[in-house]
PDB file of N, CA and C in Angstrom:
ATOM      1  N   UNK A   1     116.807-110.369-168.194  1.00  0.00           N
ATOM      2  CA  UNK A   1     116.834-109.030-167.648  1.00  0.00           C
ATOM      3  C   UNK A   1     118.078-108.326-168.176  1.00  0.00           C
ATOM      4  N   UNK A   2     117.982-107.025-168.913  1.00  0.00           N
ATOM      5  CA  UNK A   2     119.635-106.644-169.307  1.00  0.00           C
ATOM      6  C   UNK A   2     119.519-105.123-168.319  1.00  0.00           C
ATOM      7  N   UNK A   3     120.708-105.520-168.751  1.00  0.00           N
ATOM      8  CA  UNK A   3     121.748-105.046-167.589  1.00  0.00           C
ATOM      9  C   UNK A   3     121.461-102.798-167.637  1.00  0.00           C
ATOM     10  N   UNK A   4     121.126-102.767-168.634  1.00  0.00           N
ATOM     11  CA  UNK A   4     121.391-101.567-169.240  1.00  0.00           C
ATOM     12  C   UNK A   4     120.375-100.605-168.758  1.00  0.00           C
ATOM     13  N   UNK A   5     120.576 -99.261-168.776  1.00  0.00           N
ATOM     14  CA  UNK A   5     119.787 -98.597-167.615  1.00  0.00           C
ATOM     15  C   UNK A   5     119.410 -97.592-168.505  1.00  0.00           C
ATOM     16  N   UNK A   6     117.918 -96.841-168.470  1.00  0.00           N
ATOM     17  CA  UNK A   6     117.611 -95.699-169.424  1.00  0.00           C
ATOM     18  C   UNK A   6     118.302 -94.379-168.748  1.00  0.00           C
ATOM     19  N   UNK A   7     118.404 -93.434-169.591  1.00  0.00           N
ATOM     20  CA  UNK A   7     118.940 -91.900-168.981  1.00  0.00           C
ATOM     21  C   UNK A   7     117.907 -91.422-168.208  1.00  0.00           C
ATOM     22  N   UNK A   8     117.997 -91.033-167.048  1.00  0.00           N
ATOM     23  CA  UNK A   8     116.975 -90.058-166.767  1.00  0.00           C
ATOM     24  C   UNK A   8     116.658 -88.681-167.354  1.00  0.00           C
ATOM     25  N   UNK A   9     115.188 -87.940-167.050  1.00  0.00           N
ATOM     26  CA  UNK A   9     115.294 -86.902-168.068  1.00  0.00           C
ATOM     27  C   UNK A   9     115.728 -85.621-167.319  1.00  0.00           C
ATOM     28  N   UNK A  10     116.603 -84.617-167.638  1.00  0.00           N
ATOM     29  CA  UNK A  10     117.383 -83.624-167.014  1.00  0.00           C
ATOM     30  C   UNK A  10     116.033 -82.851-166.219  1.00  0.00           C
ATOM     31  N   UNK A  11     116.581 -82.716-165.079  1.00  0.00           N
ATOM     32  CA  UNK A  11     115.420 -81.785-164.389  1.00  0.00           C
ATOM     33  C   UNK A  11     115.898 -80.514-164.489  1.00  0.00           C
ATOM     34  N   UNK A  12     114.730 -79.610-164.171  1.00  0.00           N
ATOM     35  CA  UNK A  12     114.774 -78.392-163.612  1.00  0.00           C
ATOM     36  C   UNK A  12     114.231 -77.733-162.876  1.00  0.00           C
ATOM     37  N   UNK A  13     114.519 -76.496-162.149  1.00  0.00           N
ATOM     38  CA  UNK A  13     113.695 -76.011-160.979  1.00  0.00           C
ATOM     39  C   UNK A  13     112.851 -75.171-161.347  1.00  0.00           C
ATOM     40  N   UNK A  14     111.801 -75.167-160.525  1.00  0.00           N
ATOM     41  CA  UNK A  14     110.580 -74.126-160.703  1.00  0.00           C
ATOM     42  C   UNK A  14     110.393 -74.012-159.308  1.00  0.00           C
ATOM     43  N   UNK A  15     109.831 -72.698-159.464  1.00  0.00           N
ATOM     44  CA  UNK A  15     109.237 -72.114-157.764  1.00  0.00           C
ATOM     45  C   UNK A  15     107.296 -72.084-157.684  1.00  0.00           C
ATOM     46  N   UNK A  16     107.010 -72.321-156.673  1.00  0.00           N
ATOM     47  CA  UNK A  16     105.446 -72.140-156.424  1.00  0.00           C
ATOM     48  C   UNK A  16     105.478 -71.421-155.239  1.00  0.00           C
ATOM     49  N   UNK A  17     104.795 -70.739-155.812  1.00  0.00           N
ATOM     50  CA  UNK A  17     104.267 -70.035-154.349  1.00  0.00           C
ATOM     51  C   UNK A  17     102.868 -70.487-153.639  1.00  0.00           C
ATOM     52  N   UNK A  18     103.359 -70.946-151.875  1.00  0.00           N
ATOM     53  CA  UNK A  18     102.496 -71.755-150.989  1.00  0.00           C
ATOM     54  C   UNK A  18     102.324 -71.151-150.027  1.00  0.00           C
ATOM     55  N   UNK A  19     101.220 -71.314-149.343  1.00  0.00           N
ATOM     56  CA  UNK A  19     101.015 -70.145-148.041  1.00  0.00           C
ATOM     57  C   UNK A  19     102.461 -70.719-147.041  1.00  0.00           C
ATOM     58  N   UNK A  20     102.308 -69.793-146.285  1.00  0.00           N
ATOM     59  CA  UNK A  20     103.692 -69.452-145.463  1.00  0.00           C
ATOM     60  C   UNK A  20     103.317 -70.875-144.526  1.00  0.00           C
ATOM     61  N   UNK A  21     102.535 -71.604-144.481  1.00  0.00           N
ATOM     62  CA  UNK A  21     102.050 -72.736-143.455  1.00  0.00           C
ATOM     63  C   UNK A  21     102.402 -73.689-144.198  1.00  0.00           C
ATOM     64  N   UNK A  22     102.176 -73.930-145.562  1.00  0.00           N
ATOM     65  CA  UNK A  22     102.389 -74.786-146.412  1.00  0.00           C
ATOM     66  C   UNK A  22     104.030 -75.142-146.504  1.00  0.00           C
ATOM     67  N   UNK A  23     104.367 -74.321-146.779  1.00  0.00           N
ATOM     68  CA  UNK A  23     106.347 -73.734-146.507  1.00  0.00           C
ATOM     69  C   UNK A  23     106.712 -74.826-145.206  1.00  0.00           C
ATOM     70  N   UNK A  24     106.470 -74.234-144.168  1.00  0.00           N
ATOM     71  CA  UNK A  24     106.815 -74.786-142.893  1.00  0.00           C
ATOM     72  C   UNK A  24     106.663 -76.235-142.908  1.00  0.00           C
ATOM     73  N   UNK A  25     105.543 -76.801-143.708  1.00  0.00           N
ATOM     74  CA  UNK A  25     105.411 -78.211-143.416  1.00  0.00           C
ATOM     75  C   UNK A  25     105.768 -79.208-144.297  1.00  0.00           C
ATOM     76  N   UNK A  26     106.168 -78.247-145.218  1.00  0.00           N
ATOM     77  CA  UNK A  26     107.599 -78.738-146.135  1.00  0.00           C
ATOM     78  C   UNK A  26     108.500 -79.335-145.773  1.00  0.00           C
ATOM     79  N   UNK A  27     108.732 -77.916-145.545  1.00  0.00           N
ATOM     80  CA  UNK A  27     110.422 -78.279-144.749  1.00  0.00           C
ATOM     81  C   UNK A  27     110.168 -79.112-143.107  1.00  0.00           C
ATOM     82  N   UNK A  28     109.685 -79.418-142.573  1.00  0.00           N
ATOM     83  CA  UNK A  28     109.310 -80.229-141.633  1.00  0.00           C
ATOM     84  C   UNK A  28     109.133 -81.570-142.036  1.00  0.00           C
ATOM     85  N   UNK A  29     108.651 -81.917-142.967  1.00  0.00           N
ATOM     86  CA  UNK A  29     108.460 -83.418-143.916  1.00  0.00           C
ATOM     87  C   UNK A  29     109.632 -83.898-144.145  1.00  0.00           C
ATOM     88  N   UNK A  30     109.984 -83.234-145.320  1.00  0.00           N
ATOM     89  CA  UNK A  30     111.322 -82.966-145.332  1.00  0.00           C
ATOM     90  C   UNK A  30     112.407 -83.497-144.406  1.00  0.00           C
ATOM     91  N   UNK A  31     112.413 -82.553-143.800  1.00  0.00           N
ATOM     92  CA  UNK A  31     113.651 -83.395-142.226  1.00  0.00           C
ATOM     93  C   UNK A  31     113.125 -84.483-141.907  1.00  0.00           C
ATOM     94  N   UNK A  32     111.897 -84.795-141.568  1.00  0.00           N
ATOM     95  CA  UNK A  32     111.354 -86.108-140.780  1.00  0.00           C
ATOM     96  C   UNK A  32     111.602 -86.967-141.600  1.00  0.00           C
ATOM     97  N   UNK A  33     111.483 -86.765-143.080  1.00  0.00           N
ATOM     98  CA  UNK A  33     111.579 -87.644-144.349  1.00  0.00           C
ATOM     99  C   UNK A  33     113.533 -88.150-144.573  1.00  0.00           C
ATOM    100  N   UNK A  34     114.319 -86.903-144.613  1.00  0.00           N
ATOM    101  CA  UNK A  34     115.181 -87.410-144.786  1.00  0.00           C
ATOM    102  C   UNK A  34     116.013 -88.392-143.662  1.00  0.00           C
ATOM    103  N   UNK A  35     115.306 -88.181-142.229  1.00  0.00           N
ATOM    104  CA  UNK A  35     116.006 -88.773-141.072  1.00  0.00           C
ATOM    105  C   UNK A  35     114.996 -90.092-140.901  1.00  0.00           C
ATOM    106  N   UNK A  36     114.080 -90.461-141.764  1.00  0.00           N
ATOM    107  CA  UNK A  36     114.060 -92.051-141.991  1.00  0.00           C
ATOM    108  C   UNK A  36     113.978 -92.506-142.821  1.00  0.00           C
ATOM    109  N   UNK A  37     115.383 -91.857-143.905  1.00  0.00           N
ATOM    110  CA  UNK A  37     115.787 -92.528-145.360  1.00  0.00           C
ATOM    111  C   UNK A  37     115.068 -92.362-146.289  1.00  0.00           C
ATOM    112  N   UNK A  38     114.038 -90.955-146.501  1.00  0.00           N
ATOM    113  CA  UNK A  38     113.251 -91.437-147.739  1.00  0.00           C
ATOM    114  C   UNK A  38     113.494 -89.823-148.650  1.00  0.00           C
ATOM    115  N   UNK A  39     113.075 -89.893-149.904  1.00  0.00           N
ATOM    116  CA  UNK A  39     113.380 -88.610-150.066  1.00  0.00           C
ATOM    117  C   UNK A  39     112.369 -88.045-150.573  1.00  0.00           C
ATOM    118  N   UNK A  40     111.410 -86.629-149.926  1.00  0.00           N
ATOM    119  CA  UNK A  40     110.755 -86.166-150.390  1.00  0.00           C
ATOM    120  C   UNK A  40     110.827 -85.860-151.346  1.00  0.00           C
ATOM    121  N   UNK A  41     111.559 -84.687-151.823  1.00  0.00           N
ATOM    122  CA  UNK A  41     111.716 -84.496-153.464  1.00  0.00           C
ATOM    123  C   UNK A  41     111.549 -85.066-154.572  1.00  0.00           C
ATOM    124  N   UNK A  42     111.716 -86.959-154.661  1.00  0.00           N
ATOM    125  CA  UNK A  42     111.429 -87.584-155.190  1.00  0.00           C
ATOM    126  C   UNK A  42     109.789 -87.576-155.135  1.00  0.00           C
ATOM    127  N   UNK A  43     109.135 -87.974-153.976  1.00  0.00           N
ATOM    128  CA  UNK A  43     108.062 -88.294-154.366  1.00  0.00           C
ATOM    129  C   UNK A  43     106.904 -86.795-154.237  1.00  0.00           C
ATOM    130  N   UNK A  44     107.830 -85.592-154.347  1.00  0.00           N
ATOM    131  CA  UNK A  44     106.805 -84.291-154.927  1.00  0.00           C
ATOM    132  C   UNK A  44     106.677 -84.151-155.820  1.00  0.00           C
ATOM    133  N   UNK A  45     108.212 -84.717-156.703  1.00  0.00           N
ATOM    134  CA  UNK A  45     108.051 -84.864-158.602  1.00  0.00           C
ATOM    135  C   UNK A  45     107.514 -85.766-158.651  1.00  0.00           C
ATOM    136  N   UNK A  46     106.919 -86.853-158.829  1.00  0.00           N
ATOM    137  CA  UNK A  46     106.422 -87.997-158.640  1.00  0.00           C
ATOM    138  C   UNK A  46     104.765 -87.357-159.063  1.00  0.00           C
ATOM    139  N   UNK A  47     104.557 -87.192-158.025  1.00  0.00           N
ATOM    140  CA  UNK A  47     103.261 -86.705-157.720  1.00  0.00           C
ATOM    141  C   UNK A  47     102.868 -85.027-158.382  1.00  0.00           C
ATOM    142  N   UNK A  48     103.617 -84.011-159.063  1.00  0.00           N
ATOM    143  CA  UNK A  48     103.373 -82.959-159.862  1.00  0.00           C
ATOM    144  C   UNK A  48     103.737 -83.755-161.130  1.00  0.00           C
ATOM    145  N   UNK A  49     104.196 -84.641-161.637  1.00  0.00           N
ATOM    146  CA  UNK A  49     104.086 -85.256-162.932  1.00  0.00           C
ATOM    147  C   UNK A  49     102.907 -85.966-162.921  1.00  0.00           C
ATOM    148  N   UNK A  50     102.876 -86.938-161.982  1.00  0.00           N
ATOM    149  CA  UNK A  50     100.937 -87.329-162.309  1.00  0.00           C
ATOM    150  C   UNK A  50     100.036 -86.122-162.348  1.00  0.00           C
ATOM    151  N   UNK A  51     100.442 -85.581-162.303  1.00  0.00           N
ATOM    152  CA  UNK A  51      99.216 -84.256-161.735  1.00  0.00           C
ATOM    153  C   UNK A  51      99.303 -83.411-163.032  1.00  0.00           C
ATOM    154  N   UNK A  52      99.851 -82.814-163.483  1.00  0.00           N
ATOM    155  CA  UNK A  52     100.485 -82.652-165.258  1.00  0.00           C
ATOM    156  C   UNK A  52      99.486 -83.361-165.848  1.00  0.00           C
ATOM    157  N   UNK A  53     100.136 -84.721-165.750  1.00  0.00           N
ATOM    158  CA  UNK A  53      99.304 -85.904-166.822  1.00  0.00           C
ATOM    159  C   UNK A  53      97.744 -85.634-166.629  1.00  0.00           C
ATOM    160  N   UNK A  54      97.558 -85.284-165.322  1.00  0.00           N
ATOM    161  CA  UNK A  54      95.475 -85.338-165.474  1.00  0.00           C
ATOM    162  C   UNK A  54      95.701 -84.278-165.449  1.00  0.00           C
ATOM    163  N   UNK A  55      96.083 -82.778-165.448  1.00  0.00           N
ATOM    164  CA  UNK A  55      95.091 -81.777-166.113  1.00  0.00           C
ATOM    165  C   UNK A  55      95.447 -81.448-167.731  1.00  0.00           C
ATOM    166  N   UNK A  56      96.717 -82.523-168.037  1.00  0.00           N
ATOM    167  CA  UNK A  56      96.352 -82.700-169.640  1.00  0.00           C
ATOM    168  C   UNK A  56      95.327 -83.426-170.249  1.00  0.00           C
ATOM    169  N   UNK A  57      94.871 -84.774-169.006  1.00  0.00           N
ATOM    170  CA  UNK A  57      93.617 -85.314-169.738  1.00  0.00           C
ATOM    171  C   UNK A  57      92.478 -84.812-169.674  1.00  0.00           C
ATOM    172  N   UNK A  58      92.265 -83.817-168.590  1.00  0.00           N
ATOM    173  CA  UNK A  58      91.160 -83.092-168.610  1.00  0.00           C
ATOM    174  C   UNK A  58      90.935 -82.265-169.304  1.00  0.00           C
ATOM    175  N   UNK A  59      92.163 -81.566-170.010  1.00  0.00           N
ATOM    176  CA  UNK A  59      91.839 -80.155-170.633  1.00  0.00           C
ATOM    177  C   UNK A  59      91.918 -81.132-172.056  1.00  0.00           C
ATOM    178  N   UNK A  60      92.214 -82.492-172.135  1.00  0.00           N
ATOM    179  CA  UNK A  60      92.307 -82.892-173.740  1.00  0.00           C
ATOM    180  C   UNK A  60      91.237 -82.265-175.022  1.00  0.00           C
ATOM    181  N   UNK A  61      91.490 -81.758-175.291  1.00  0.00           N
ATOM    182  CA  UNK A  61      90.352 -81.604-176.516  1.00  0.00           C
ATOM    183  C   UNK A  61      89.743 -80.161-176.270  1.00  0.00           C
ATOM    184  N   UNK A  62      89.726 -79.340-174.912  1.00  0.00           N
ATOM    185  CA  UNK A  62      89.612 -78.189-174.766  1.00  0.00           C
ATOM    186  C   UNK A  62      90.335 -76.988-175.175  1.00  0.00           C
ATOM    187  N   UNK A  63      91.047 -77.237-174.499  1.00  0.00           N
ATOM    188  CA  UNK A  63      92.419 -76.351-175.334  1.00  0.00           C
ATOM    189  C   UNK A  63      94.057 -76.468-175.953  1.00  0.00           C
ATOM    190  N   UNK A  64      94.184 -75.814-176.683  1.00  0.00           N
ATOM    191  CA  UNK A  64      95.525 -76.298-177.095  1.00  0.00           C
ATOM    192  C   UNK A  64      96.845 -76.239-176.719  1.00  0.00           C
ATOM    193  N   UNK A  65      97.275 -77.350-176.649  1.00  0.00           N
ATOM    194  CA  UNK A  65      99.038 -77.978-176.035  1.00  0.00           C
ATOM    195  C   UNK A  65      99.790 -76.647-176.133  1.00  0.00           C
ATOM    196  N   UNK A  66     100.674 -76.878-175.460  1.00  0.00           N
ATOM    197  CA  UNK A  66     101.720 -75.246-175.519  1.00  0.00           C
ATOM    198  C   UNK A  66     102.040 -75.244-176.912  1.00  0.00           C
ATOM    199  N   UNK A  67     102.192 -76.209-177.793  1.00  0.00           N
ATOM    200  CA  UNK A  67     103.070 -76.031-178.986  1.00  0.00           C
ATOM    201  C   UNK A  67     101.945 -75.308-180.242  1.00  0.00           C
ATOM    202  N   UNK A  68     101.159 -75.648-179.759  1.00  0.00           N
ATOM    203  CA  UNK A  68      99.862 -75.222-180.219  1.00  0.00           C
ATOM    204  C   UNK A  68      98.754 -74.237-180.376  1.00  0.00           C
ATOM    205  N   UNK A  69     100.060 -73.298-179.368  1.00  0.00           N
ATOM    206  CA  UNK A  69      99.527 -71.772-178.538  1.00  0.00           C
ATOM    207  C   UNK A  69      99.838 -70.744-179.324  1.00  0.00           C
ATOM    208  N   UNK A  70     100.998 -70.868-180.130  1.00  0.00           N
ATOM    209  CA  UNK A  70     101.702 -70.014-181.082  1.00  0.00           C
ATOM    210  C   UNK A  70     100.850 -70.231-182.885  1.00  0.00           C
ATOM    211  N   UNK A  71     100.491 -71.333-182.912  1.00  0.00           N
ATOM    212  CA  UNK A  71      99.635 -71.650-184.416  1.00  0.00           C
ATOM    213  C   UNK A  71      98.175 -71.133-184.128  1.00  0.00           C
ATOM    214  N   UNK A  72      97.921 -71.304-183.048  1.00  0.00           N
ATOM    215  CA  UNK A  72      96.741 -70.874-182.715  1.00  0.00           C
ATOM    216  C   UNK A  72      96.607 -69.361-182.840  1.00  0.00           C
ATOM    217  N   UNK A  73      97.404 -68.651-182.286  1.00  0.00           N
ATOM    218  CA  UNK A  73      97.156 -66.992-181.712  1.00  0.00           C
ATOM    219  C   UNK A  73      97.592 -66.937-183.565  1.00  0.00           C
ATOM    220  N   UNK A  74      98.167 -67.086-184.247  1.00  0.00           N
ATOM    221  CA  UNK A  74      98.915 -66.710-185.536  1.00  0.00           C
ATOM    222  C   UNK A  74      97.487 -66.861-185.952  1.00  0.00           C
ATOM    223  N   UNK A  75      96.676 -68.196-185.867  1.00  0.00           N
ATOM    224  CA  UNK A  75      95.707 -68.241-187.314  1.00  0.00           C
ATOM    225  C   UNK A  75      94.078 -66.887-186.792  1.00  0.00           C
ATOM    226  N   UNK A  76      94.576 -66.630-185.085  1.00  0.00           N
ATOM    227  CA  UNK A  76      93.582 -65.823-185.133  1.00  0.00           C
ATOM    228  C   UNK A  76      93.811 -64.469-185.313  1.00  0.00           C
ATOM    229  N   UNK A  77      94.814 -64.026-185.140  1.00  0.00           N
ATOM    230  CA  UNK A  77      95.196 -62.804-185.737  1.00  0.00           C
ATOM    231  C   UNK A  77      95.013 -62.634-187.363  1.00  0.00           C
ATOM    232  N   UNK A  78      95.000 -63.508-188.043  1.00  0.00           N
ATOM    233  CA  UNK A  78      94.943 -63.775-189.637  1.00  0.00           C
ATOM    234  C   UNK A  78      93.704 -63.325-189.930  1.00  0.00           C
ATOM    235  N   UNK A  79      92.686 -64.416-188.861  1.00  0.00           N
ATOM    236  CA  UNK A  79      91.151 -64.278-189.124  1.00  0.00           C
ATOM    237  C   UNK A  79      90.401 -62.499-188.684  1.00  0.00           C
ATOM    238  N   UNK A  80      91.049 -62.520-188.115  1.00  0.00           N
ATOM    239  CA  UNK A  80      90.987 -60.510-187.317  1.00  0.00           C
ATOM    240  C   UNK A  80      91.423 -59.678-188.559  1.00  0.00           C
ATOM    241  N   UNK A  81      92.645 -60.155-189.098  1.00  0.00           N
ATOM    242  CA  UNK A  81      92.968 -58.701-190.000  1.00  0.00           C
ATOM    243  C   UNK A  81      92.104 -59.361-191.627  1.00  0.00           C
ATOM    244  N   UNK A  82      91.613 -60.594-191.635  1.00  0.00           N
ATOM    245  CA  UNK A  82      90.909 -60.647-192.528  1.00  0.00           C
ATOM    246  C   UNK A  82      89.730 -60.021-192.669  1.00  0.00           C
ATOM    247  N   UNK A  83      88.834 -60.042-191.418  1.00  0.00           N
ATOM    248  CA  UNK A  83      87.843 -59.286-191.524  1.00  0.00           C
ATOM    249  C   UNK A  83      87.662 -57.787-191.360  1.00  0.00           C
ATOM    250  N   UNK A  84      88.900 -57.289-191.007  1.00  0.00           N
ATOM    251  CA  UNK A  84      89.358 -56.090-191.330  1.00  0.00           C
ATOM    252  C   UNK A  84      89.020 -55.689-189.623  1.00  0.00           C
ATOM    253  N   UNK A  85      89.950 -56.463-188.780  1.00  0.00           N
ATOM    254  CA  UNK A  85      89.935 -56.051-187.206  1.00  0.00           C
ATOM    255  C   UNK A  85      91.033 -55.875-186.488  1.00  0.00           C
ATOM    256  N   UNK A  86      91.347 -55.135-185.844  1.00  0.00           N
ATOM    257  CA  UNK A  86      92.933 -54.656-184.942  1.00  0.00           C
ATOM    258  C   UNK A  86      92.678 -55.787-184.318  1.00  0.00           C
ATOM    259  N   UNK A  87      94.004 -55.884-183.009  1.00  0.00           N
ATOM    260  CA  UNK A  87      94.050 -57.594-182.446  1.00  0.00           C
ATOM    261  C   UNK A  87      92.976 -57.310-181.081  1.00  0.00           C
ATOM    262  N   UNK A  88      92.677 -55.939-181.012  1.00  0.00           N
ATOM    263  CA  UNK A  88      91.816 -55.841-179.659  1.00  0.00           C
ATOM    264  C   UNK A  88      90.489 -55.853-180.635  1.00  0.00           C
ATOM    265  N   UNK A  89      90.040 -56.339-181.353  1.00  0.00           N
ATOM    266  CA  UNK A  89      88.612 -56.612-181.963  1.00  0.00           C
ATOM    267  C   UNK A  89      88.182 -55.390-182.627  1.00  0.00           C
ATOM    268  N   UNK A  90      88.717 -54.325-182.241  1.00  0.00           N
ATOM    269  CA  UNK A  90      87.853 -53.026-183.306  1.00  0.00           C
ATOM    270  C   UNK A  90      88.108 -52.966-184.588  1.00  0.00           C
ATOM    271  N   UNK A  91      87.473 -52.022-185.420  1.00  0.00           N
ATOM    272  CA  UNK A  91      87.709 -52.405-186.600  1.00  0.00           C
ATOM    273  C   UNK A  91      88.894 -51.501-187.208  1.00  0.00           C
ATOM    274  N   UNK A  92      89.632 -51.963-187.885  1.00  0.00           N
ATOM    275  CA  UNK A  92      90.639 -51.520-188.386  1.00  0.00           C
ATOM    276  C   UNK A  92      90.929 -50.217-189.010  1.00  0.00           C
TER     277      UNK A  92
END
């Protein structure tokens, strides 16, 4: 077993917006969670990273990865002014 520990990967915050009921029972978990040692936060990232992972496997092959969003819109704008079309489809 060695001793040596991986980096974790730097987080960051994002906001969702949840009905005002959803909110409340947050923060209610939350307290109940931290006053018998456990930490929610951990297991909401936990659980929005699995959740990531399946609607990337679902959308696999449907549509394209973020990095993939910018090559994409480029090669269809190409195909538009090739056929002689503005980017809203009319003709040029």
């Amino acid at each position: 077993m060695g001793v040596l520990k991986r980096k974790e990967e730097r987080s960051a915050v994002i906001q969702v917006r949840v009905p005002a009921s959803v909110k409340g029972q947050l923060e209610e978990l939350r307290r109940v969670a931290d006053d018998a040692g456990f930490d929610l936060g951990a297991t909401i990232t936990e659980t929005i990273t699995r959740l990531v992972k399946q609607i990337h496997d679902e959308l696999d092959g449907n549509l394209p990865r973020v990095g993939d969003a910018k090559r994409a819109t480029r090669t269809d704008r190409s195909d538009r002014s090739e056929q002689g079309l503005s980017a809203n489809g009319r003709e040029a």
